[in-house]
Protein backbone atom coordinates (compact mmCIF):
# COMPACT_ATOMS: atom_id res chain seq x y z
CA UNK A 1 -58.96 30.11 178.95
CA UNK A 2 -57.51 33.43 177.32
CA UNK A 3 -60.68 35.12 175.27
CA UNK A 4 -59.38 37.95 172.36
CA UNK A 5 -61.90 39.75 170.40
CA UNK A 6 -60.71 39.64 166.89
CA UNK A 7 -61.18 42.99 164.68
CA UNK A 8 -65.04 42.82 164.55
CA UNK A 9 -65.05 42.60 168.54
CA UNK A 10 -68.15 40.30 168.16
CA UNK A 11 -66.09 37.42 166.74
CA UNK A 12 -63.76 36.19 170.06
CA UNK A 13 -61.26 33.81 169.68
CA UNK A 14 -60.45 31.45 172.66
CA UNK A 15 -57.42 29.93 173.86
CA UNK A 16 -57.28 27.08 176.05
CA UNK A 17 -55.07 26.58 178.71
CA UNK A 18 -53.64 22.97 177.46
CA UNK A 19 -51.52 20.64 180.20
CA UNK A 20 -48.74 18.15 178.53
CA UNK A 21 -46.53 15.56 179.12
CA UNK A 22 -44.94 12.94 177.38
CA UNK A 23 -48.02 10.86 178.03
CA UNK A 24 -50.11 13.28 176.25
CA UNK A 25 -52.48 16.52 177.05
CA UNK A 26 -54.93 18.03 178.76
CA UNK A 27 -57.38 21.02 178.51
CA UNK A 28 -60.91 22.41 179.61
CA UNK A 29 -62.30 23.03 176.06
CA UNK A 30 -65.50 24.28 177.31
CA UNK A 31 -66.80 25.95 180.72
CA UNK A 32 -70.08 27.11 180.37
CA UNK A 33 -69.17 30.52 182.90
CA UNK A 34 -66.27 31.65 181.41
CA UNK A 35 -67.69 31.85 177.93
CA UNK A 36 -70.63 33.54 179.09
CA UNK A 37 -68.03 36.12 180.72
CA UNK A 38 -66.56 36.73 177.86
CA UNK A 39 -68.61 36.91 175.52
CA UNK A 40 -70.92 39.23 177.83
CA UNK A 41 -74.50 37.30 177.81
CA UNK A 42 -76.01 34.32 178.72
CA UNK A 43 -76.44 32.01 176.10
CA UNK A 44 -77.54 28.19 175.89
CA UNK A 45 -76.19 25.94 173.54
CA UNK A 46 -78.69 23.22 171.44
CA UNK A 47 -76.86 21.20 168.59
CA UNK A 48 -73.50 20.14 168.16
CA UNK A 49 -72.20 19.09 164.86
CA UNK A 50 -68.96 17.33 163.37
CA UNK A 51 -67.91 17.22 160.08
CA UNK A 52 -65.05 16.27 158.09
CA UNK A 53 -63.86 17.44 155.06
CA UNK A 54 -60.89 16.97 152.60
CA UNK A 55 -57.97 19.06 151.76
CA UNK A 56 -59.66 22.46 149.75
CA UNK A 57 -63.33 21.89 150.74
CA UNK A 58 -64.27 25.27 151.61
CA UNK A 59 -67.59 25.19 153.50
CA UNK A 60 -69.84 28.17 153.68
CA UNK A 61 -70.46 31.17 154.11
CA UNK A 62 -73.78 29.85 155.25
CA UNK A 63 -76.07 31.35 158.07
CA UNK A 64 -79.87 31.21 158.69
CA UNK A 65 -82.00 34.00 158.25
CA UNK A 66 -84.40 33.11 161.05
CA UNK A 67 -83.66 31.21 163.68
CA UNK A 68 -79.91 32.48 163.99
CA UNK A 69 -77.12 30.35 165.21
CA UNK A 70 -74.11 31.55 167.33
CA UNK A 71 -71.78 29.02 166.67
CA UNK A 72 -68.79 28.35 168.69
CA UNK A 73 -66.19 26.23 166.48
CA UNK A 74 -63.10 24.16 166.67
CA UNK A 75 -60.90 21.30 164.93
CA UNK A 76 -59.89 18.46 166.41
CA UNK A 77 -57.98 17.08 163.35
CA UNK A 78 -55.68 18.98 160.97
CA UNK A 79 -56.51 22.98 160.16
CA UNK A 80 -58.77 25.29 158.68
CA UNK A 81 -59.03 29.09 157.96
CA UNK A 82 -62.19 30.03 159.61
CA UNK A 83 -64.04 33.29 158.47
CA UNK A 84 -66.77 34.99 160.01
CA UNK A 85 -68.65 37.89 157.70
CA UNK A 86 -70.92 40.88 159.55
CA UNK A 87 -74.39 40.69 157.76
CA UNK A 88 -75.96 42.88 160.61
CA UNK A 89 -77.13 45.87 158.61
CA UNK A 90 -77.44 48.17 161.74
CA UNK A 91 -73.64 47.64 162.40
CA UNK A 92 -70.49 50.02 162.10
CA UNK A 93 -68.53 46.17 160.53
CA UNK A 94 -71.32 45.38 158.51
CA UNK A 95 -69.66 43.59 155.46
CA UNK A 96 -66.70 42.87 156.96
CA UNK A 97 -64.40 39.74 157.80
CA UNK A 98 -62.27 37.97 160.21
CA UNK A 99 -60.68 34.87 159.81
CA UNK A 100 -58.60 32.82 162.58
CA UNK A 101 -56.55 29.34 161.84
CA UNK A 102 -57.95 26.81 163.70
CA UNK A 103 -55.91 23.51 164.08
CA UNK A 104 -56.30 20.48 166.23
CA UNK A 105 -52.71 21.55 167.00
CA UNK A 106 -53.25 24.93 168.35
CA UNK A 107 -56.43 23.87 169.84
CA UNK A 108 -58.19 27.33 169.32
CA UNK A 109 -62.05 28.10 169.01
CA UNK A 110 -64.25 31.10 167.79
CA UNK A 111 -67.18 32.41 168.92
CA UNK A 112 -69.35 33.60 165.52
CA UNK A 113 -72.35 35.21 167.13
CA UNK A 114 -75.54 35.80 165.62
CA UNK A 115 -75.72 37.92 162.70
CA UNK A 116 -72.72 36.69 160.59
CA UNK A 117 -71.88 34.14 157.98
CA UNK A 118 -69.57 31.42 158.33
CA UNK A 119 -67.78 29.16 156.37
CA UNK A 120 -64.08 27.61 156.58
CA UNK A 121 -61.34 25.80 153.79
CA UNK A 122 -59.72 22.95 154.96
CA UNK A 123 -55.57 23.50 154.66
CA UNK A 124 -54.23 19.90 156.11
CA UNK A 125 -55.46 16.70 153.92
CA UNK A 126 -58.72 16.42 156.11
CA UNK A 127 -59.99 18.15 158.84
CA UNK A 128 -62.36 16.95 161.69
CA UNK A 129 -64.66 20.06 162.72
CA UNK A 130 -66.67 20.37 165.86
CA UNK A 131 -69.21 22.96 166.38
CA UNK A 132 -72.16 23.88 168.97
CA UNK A 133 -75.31 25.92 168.12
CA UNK A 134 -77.55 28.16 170.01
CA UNK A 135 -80.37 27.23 167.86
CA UNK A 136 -80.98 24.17 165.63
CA UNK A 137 -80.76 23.99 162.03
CA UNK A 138 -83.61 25.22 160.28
CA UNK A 139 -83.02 24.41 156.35
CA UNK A 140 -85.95 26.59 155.40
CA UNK A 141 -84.13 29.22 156.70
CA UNK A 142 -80.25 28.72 155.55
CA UNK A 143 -78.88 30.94 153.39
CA UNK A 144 -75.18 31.34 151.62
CA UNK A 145 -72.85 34.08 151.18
CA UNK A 146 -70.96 33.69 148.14
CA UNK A 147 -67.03 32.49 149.15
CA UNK A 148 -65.96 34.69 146.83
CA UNK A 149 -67.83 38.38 146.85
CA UNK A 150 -65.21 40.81 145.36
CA UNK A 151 -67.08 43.64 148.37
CA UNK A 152 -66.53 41.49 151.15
CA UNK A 153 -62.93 40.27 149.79
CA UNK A 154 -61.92 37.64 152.25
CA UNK A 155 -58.57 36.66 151.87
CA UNK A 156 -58.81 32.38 151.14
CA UNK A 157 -55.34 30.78 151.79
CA UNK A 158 -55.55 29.28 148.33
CA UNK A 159 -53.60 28.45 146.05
CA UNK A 160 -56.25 27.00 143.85
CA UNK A 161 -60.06 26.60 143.52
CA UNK A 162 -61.39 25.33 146.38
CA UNK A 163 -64.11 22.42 146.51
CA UNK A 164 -67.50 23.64 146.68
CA UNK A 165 -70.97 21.72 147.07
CA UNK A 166 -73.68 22.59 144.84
CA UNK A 167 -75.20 24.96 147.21
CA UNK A 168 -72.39 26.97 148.38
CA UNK A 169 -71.34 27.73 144.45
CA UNK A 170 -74.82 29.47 144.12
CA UNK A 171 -74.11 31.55 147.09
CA UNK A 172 -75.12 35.25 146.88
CA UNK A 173 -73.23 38.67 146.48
CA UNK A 174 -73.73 40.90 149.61
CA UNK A 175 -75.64 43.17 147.50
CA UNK A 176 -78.10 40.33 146.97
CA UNK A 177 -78.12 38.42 150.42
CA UNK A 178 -80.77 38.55 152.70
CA UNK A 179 -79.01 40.17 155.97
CA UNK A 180 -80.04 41.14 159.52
CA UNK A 181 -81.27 44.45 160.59
């Protein structure tokens, strides 16, 4: 599995080594070592999550205050634009973005550490969206970057609103978030 650290070196984006035929494919999508490797510390994984959204559901940019979760991502239907934000004050990327496509096509995951926001927007006409956690969901805890902060300025593929839940559309500026130290 080839592991790239995107522009905020924190954020690594992993691609599997897949095996095909014309009966199909293989891959290793997760091995417990080699992530460790590259990411560069031992971490254990609690939750795992799926959910599936329509075409312009744009999820996010959530994160939890206490009790952190690294999350490591993927799709295993259709795509999404996946963007991690830096809300660790004592960083030299604080406030920043990357963003990866993820696809069930290119089979890709991302490693979003502890510390940053995440959220994605579904481009194909639904998208199935697997996810571990290194620490369970803590709703007292979860907070939302605003999807649209003009300071943190993440590029959306959009070509029109996307589809928000109630939560996400009373997200908060960066000025106003509660970040990490």
């Amino acid at each position: 599995m080839k592991a790239t650290p995107l522009a905020i070196s924190d954020v690594i984006l992993f691609e599997p080594r897949v095996f095909g035929d014309d009966r199909g494919f293989f891959f290793e999508s997760f091995n417990h070592r080699l992530f460790e490797d590259a990411i560069g510390r031992k971490v254990q994984f609690v939750q795992d999550n799926h959910s599936r959204s329509s075409k312009g559901v744009l999820r996010g940019l959530h994160y939890q205050i206490q009790q952190p979760q690294g999350k490591l991502v993927r799709v295993i239907e259709g795509e999404v634009f996946d963007v991690a934000v830096d809300l660790r004050r004592s960083s030299p990327s604080f406030g920043q973005w990357v963003g990866a496509y993820l696809s069930a096509e290119n089979k890709h995951q991302l490693w979003v550490p502890e510390g940053f926001a995440h959220g994605f927007v579904v481009l194909s006409d639904y998208a199935e969206f697997l996810y571990k956690t290194t620490d369970y969901y803590a709703p007292e805890h979860e907070r939302c970057l605003a999807w649209d902060d003009q300071q943190v300025a993440i590029r959306w593929p959009l070509s029109e609103p996307p589809l928000l839940s109630g939560k996400d559309k009373l997200g908060n500026v960066l000025k106003d978030a509660d970040c990490f130290d």
